[in-house]
PDB file of N, CA and C in Angstrom:
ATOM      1  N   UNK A   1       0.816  -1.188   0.000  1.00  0.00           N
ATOM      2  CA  UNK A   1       0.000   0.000   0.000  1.00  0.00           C
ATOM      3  C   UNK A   1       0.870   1.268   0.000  1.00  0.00           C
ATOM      4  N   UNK A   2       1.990   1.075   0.796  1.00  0.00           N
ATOM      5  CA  UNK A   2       3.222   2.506   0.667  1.00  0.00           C
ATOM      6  C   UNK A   2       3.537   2.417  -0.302  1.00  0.00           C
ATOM      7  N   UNK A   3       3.941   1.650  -1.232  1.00  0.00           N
ATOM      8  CA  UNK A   3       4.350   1.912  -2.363  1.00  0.00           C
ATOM      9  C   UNK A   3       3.514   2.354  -3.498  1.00  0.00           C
ATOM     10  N   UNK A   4       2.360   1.631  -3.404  1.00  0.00           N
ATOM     11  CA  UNK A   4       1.604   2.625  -4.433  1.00  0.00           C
ATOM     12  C   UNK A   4       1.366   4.074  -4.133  1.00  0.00           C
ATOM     13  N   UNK A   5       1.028   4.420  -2.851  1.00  0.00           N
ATOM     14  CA  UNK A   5       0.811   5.716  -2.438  1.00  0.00           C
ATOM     15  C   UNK A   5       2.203   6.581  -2.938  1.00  0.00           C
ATOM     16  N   UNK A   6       3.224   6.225  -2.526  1.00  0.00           N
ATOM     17  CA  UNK A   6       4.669   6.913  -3.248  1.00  0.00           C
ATOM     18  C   UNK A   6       4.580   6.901  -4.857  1.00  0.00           C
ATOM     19  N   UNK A   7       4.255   5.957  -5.165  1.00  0.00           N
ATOM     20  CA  UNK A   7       4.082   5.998  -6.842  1.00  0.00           C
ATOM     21  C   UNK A   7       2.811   7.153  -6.950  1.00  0.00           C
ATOM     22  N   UNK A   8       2.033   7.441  -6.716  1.00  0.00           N
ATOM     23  CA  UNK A   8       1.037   8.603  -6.887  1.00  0.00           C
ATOM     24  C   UNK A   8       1.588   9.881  -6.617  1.00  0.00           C
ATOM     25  N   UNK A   9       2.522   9.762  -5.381  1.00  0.00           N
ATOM     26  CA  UNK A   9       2.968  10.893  -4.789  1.00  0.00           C
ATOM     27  C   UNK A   9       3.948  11.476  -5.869  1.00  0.00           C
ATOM     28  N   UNK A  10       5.062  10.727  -6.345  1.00  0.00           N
ATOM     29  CA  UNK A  10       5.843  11.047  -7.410  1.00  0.00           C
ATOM     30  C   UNK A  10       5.259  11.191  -8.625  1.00  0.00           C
ATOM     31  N   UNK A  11       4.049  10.927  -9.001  1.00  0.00           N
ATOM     32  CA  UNK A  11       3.508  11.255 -10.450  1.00  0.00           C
ATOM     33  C   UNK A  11       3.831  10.241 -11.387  1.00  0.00           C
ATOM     34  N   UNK A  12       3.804   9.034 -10.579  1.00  0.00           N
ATOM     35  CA  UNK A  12       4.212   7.630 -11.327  1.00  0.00           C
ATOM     36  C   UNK A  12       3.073   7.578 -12.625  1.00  0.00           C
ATOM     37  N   UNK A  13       3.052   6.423 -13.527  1.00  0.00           N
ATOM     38  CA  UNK A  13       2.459   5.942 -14.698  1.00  0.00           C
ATOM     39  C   UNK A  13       1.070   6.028 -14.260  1.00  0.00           C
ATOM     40  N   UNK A  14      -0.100   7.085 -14.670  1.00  0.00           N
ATOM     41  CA  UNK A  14      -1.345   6.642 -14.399  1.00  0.00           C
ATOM     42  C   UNK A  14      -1.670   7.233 -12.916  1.00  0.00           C
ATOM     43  N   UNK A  15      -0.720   7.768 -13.027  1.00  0.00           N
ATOM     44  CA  UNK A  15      -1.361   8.692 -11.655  1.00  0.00           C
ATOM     45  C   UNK A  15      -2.318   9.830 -11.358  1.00  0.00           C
ATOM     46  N   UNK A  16      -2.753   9.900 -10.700  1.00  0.00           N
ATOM     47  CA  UNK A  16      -3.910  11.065 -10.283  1.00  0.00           C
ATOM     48  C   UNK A  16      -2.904  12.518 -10.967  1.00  0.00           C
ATOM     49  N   UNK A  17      -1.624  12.805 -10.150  1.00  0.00           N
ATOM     50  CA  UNK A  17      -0.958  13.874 -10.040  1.00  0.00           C
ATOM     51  C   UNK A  17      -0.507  13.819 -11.686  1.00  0.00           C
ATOM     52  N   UNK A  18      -0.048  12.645 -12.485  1.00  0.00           N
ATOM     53  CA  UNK A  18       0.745  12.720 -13.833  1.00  0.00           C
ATOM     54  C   UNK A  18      -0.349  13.582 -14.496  1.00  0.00           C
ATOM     55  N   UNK A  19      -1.777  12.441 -14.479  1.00  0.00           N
ATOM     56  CA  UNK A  19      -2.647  13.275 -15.324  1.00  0.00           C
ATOM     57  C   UNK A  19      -3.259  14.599 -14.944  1.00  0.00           C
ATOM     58  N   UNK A  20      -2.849  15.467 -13.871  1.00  0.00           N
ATOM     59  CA  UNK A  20      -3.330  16.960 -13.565  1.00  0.00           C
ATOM     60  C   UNK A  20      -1.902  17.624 -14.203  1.00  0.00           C
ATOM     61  N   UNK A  21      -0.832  16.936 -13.944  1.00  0.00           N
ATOM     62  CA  UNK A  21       0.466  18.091 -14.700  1.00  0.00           C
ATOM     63  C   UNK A  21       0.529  17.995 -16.086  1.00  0.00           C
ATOM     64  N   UNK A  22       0.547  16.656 -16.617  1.00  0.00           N
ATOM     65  CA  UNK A  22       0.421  16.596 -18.190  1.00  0.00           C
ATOM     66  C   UNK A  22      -0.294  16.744 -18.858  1.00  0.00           C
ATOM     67  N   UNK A  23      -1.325  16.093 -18.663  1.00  0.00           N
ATOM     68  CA  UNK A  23      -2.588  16.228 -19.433  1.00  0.00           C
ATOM     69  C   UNK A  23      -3.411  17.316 -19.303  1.00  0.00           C
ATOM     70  N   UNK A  24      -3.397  17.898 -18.307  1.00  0.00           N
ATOM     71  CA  UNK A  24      -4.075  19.023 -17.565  1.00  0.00           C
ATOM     72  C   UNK A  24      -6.009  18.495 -17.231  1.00  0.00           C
ATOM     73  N   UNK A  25      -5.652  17.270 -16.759  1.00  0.00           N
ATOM     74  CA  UNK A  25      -6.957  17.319 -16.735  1.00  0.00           C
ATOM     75  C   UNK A  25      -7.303  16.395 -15.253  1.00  0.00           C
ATOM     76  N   UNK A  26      -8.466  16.235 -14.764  1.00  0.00           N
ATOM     77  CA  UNK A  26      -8.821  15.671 -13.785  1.00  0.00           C
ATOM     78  C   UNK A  26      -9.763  14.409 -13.765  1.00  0.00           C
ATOM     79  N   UNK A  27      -8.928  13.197 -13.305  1.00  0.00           N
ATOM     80  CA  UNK A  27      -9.277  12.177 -13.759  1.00  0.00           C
ATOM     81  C   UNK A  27      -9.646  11.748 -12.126  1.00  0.00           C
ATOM     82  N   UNK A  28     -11.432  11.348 -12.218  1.00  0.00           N
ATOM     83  CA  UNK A  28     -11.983  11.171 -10.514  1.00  0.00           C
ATOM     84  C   UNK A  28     -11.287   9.506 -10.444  1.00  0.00           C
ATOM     85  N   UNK A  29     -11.453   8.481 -11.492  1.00  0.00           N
ATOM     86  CA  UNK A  29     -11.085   7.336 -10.623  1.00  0.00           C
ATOM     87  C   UNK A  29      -9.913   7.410 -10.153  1.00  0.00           C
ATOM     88  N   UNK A  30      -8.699   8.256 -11.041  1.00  0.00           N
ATOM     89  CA  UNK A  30      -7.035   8.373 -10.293  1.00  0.00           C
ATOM     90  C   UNK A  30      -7.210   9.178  -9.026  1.00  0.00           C
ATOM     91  N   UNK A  31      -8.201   9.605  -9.325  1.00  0.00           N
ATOM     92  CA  UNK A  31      -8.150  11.065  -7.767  1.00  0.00           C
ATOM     93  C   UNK A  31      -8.602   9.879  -6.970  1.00  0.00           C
ATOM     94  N   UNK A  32      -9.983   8.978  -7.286  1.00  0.00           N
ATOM     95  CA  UNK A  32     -10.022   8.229  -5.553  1.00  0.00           C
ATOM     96  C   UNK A  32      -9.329   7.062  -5.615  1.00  0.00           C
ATOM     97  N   UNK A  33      -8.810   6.748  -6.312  1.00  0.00           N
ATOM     98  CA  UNK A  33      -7.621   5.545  -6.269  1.00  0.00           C
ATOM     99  C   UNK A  33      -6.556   5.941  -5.210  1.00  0.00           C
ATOM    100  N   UNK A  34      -6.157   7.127  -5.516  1.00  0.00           N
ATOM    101  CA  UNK A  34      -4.739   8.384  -4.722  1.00  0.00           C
ATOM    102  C   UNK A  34      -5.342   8.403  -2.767  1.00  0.00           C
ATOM    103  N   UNK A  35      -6.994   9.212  -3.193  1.00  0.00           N
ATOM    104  CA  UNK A  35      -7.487   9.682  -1.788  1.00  0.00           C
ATOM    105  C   UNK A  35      -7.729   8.430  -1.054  1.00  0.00           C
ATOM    106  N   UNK A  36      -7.715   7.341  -1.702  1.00  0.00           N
ATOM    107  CA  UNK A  36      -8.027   6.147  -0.686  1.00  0.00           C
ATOM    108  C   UNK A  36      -6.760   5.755   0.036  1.00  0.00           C
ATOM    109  N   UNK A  37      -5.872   5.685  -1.169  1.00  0.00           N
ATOM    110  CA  UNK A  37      -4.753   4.542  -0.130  1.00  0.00           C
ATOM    111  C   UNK A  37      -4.170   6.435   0.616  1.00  0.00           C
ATOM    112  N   UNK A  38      -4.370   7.152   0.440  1.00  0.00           N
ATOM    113  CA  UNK A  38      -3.959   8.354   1.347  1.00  0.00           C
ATOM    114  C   UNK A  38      -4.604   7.649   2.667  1.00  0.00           C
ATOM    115  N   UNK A  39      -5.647   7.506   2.723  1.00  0.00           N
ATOM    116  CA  UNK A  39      -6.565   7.809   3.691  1.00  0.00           C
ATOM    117  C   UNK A  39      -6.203   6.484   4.871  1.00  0.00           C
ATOM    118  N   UNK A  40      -6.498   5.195   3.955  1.00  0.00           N
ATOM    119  CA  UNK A  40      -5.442   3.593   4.603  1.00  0.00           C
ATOM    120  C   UNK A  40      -4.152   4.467   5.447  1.00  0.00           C
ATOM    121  N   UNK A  41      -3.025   5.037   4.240  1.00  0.00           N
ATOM    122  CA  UNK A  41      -1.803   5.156   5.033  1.00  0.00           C
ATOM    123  C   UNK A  41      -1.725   5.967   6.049  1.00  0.00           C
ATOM    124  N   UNK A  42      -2.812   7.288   5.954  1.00  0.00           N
ATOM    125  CA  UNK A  42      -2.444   7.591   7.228  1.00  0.00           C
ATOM    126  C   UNK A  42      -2.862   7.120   8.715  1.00  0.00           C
ATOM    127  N   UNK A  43      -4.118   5.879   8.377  1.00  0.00           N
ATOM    128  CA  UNK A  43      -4.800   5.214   9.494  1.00  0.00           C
ATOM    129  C   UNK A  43      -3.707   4.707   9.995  1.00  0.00           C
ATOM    130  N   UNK A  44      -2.419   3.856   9.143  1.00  0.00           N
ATOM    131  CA  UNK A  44      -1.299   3.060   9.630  1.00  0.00           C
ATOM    132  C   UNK A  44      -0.532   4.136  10.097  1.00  0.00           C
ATOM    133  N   UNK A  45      -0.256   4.663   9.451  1.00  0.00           N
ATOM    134  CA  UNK A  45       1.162   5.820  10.253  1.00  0.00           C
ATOM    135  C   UNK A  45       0.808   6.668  11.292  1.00  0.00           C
ATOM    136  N   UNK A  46      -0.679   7.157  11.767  1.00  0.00           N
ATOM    137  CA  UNK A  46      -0.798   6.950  12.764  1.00  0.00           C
ATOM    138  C   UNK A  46      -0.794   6.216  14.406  1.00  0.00           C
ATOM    139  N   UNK A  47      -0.675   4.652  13.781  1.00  0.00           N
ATOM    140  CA  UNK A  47      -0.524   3.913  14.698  1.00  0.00           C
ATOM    141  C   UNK A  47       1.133   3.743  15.221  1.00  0.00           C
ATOM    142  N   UNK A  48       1.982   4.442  14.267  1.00  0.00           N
ATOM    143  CA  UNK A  48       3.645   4.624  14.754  1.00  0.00           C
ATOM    144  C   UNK A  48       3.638   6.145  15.279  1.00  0.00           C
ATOM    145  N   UNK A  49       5.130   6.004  16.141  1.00  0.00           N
ATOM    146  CA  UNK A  49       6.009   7.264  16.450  1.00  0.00           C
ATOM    147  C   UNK A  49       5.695   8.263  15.647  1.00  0.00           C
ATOM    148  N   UNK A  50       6.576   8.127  15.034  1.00  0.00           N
ATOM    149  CA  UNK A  50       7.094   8.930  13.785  1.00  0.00           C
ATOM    150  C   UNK A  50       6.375   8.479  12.295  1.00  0.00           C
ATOM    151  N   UNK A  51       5.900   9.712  11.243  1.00  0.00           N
ATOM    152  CA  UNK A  51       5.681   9.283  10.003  1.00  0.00           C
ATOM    153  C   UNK A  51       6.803   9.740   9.277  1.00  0.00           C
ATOM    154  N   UNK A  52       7.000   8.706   8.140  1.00  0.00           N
ATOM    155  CA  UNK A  52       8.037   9.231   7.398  1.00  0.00           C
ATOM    156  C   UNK A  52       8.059  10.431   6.970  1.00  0.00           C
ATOM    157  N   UNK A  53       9.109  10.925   6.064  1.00  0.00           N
ATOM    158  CA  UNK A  53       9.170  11.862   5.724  1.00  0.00           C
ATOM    159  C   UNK A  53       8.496  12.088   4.039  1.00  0.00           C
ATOM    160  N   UNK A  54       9.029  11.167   3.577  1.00  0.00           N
ATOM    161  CA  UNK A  54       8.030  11.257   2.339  1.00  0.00           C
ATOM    162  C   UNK A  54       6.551  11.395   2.071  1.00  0.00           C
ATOM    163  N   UNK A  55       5.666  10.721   3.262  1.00  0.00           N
ATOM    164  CA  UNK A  55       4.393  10.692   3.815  1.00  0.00           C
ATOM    165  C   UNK A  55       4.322  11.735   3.661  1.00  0.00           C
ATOM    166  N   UNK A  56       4.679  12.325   4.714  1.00  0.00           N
ATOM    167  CA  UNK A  56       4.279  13.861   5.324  1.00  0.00           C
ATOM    168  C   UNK A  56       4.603  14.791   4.090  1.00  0.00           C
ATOM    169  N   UNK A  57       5.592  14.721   3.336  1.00  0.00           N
ATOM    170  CA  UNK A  57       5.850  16.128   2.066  1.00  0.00           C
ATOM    171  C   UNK A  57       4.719  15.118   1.180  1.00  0.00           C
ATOM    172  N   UNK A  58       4.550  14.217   0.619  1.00  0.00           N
ATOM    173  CA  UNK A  58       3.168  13.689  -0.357  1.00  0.00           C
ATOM    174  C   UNK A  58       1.786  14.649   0.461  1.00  0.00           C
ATOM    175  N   UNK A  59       1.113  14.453   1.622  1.00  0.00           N
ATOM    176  CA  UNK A  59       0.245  14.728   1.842  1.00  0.00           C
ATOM    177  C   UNK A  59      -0.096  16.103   1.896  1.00  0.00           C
ATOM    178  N   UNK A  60       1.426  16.921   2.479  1.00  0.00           N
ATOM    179  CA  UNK A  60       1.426  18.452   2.425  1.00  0.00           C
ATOM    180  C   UNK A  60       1.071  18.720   0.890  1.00  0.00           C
ATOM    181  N   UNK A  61       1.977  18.000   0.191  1.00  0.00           N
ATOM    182  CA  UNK A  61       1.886  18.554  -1.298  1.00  0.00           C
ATOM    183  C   UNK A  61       0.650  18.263  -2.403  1.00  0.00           C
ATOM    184  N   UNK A  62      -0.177  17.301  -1.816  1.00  0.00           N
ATOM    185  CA  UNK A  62      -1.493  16.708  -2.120  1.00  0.00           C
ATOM    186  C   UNK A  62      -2.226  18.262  -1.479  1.00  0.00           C
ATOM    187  N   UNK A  63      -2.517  18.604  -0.330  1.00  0.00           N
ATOM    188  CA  UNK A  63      -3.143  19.293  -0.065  1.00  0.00           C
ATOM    189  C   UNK A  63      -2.607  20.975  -0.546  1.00  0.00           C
ATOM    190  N   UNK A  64      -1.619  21.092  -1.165  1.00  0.00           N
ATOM    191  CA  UNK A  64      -1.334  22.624  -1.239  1.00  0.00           C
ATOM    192  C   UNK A  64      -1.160  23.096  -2.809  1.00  0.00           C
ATOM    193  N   UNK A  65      -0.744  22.254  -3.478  1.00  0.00           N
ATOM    194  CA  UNK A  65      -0.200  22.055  -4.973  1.00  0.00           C
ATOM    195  C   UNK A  65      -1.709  21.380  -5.753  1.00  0.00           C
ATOM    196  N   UNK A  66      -2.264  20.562  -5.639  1.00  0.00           N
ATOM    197  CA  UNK A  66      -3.414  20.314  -6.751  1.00  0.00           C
ATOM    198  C   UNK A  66      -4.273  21.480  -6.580  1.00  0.00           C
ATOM    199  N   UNK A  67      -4.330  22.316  -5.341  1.00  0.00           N
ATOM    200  CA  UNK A  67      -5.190  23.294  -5.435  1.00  0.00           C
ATOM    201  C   UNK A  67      -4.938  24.783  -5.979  1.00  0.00           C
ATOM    202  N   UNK A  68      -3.322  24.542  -5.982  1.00  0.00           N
ATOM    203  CA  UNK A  68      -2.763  26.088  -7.009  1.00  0.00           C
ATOM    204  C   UNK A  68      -2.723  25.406  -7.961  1.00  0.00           C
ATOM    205  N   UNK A  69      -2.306  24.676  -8.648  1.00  0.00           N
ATOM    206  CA  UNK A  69      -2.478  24.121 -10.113  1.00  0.00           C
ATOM    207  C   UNK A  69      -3.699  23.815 -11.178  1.00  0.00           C
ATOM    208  N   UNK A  70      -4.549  23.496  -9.858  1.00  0.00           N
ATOM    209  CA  UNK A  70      -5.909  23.547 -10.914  1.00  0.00           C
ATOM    210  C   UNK A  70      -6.564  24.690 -10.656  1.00  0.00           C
ATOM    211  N   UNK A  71      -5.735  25.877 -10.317  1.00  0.00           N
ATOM    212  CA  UNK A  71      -6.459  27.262 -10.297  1.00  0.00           C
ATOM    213  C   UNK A  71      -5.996  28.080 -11.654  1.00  0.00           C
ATOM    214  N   UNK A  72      -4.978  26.734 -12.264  1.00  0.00           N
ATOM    215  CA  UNK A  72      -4.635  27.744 -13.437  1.00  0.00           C
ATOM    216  C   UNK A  72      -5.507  28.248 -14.732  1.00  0.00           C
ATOM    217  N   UNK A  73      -4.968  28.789 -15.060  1.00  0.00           N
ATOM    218  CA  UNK A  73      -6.300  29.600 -15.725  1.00  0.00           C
ATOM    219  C   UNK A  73      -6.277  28.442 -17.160  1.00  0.00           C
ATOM    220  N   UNK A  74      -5.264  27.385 -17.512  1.00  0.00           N
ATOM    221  CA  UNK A  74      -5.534  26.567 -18.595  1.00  0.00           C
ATOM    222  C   UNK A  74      -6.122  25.366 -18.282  1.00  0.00           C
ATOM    223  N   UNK A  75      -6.452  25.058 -17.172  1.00  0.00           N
ATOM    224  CA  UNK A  75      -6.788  24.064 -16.228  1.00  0.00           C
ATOM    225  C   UNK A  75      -8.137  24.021 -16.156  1.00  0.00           C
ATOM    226  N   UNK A  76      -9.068  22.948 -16.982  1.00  0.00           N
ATOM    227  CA  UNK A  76     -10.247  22.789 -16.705  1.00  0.00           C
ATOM    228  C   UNK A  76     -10.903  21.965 -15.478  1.00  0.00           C
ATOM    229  N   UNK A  77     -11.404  23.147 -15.029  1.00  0.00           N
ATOM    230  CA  UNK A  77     -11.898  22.537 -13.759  1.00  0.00           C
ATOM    231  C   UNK A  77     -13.061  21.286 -13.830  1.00  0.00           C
ATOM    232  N   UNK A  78     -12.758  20.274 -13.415  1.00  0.00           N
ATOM    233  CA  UNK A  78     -14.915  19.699 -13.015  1.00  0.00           C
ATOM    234  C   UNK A  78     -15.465  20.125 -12.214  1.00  0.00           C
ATOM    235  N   UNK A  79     -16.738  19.502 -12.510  1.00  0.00           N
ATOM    236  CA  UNK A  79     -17.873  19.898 -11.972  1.00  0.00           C
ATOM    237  C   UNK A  79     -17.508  20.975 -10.504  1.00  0.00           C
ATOM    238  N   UNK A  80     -17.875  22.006 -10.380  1.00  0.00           N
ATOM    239  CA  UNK A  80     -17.650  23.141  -9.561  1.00  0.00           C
ATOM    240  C   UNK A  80     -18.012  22.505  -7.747  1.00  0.00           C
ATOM    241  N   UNK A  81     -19.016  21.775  -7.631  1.00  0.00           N
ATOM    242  CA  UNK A  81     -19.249  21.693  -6.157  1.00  0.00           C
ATOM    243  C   UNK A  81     -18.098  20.339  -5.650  1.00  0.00           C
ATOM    244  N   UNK A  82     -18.431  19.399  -6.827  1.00  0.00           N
ATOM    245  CA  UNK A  82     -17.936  18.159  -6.434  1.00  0.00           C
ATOM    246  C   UNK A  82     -16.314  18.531  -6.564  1.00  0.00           C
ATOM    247  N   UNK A  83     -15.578  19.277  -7.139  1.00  0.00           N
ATOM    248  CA  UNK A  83     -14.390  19.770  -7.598  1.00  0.00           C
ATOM    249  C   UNK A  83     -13.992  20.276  -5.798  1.00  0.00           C
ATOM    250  N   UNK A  84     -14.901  21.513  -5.497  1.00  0.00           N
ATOM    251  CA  UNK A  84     -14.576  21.768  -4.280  1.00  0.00           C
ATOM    252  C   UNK A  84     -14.813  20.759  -3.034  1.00  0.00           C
ATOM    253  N   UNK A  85     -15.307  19.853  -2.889  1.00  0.00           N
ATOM    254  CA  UNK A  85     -15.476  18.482  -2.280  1.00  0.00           C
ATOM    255  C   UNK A  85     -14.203  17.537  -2.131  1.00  0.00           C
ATOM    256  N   UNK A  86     -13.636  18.124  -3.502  1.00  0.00           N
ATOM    257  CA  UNK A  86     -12.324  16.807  -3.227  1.00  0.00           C
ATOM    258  C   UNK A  86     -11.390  17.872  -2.792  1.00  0.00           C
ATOM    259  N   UNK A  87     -11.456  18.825  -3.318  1.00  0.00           N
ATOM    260  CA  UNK A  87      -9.970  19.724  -2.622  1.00  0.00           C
ATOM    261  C   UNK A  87     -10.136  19.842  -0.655  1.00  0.00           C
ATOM    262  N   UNK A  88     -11.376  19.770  -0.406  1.00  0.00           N
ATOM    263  CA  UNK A  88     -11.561  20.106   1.157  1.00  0.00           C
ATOM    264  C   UNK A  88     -11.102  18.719   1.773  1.00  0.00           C
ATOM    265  N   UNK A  89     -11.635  17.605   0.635  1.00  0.00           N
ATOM    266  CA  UNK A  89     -11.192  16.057   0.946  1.00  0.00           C
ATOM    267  C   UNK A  89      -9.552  16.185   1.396  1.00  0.00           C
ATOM    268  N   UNK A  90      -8.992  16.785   0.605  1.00  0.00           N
ATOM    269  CA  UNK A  90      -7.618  16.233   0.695  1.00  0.00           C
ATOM    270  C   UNK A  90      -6.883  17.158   1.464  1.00  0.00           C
ATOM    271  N   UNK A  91      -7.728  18.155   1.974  1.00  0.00           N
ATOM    272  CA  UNK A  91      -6.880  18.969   3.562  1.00  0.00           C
ATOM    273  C   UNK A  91      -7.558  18.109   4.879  1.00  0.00           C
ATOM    274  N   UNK A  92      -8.608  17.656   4.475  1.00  0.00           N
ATOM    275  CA  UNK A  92      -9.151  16.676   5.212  1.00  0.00           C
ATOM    276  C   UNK A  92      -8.082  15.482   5.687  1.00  0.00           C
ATOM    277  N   UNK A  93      -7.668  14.991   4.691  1.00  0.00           N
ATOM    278  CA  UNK A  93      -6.561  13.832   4.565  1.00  0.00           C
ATOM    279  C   UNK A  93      -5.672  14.175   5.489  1.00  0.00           C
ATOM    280  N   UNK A  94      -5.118  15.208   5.207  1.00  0.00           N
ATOM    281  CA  UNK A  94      -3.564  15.517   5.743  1.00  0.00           C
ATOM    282  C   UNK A  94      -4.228  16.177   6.802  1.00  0.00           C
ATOM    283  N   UNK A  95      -5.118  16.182   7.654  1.00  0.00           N
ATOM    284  CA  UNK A  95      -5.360  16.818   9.182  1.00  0.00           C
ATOM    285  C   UNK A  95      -5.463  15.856   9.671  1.00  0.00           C
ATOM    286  N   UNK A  96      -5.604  14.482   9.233  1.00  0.00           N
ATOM    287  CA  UNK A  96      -6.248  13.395   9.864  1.00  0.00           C
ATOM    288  C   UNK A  96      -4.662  12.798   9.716  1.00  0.00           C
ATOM    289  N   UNK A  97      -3.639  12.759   8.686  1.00  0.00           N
ATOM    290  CA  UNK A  97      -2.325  12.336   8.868  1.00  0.00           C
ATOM    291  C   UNK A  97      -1.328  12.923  10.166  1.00  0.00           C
ATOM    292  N   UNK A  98      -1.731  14.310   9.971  1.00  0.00           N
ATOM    293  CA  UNK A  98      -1.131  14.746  11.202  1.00  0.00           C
ATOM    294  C   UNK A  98      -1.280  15.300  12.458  1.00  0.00           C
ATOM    295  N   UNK A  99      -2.623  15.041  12.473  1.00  0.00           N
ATOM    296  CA  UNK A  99      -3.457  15.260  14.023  1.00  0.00           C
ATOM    297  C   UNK A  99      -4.152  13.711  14.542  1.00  0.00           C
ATOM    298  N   UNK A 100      -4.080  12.725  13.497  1.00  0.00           N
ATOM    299  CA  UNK A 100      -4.304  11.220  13.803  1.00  0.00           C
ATOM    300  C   UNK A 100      -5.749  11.352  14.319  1.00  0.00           C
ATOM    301  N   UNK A 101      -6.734  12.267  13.710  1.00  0.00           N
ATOM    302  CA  UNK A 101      -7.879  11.714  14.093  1.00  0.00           C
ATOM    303  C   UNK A 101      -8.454  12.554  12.870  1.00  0.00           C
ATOM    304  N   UNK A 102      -9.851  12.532  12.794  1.00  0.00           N
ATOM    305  CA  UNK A 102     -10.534  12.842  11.485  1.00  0.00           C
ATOM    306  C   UNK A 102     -11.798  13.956  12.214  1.00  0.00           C
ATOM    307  N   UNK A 103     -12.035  15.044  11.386  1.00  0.00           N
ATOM    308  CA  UNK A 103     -12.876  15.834  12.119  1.00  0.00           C
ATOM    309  C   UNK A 103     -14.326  15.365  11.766  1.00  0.00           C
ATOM    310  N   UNK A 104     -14.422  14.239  11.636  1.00  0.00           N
ATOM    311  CA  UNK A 104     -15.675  13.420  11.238  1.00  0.00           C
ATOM    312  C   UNK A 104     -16.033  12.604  12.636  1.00  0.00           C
ATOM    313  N   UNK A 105     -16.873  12.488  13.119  1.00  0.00           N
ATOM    314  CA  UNK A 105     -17.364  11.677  14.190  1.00  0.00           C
ATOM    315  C   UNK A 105     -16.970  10.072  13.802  1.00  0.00           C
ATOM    316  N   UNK A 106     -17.441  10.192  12.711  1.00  0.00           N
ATOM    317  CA  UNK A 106     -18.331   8.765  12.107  1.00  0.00           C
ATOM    318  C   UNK A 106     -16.948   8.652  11.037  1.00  0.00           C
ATOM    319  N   UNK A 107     -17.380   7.433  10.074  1.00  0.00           N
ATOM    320  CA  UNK A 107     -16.509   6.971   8.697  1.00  0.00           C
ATOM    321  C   UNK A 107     -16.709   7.815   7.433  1.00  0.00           C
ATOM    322  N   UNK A 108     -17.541   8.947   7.579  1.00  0.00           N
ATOM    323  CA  UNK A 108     -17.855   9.559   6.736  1.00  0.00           C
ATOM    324  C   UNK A 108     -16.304  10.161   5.541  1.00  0.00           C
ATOM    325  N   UNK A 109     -15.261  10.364   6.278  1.00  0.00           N
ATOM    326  CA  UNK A 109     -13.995  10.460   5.862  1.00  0.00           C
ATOM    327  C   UNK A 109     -13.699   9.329   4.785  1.00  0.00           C
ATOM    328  N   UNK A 110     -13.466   8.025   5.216  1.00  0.00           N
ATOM    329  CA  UNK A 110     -13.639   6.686   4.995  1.00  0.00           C
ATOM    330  C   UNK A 110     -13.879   6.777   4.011  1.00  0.00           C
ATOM    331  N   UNK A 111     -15.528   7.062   3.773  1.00  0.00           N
ATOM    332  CA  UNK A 111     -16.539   7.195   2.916  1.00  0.00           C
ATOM    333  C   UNK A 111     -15.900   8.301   1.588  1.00  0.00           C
ATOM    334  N   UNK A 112     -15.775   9.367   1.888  1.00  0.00           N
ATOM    335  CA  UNK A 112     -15.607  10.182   0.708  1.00  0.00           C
ATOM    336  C   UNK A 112     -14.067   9.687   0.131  1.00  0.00           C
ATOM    337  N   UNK A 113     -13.067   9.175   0.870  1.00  0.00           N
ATOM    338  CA  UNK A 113     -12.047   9.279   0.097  1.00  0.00           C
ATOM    339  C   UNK A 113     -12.013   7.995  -0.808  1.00  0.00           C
ATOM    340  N   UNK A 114     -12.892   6.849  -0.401  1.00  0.00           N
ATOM    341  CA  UNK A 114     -13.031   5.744  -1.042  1.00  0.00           C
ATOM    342  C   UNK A 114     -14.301   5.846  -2.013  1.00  0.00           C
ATOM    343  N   UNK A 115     -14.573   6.977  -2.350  1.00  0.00           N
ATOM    344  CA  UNK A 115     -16.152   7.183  -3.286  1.00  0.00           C
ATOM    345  C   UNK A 115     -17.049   6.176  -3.030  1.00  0.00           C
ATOM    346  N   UNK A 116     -17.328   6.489  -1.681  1.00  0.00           N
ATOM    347  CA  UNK A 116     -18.683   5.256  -0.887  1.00  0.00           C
ATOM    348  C   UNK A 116     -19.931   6.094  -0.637  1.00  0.00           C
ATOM    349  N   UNK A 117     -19.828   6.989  -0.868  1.00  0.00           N
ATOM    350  CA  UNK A 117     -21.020   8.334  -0.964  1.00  0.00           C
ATOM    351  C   UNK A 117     -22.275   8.237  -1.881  1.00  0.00           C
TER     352      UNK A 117
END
């Protein structure tokens, strides 16, 4: 599961991130393919000390970079609500990586990053 998540993180073959820099476009099954095993790894790396370091710069950069990049003005956005849904998703992610809990009561987290909604 770390390794695929690092392969997303780097913009490996078929990745969520390859196809927003190259293609310029936004592909939802790579996006919840990415937000899921995000969501797995940080349940595990919560349960250690320390998270790596690669973790932690993937999730910062998941949450700070897809959202200046698809603000570019050549960058077609989707659908406007559901578009803003996944960007809140994925500061969502990384609060729950590095505060180890989810501001969700319930699995509802769970739920959106695995498109169970």
């Amino acid at each position: 599961m770390h390794n695929k998540l690092r392969s997303e993180f780097e913009a490996g073959e078929n990745s969520f991130l390859i196809k927003l820099r190259c293609e310029l476009s936004w592909d939802w099954d790579a996006f919840y393919k990415c937000s899921s095993l995000m969501f797995d790894v940080a349940i595990i790396e919560n349960k250690k000390q320390s998270v790596d370091m690669w973790v932690a710069q993937g999730f910062w950069f998941m949450d700070t970079w897809v959202k200046d990049w698809t603000s570019h003005e050549k960058f077609e956005r989707p659908e406007s609500e559901r578009y803003e849904k996944a960007i809140l998703m994925l500061s969502e992610l990384a609060y729950l990586l590095f505060n180890g809990e989810s501001q969700y009561s319930d699995d509802t987290l769970e739920k959106l990053a695995k498109n169970e909604v």
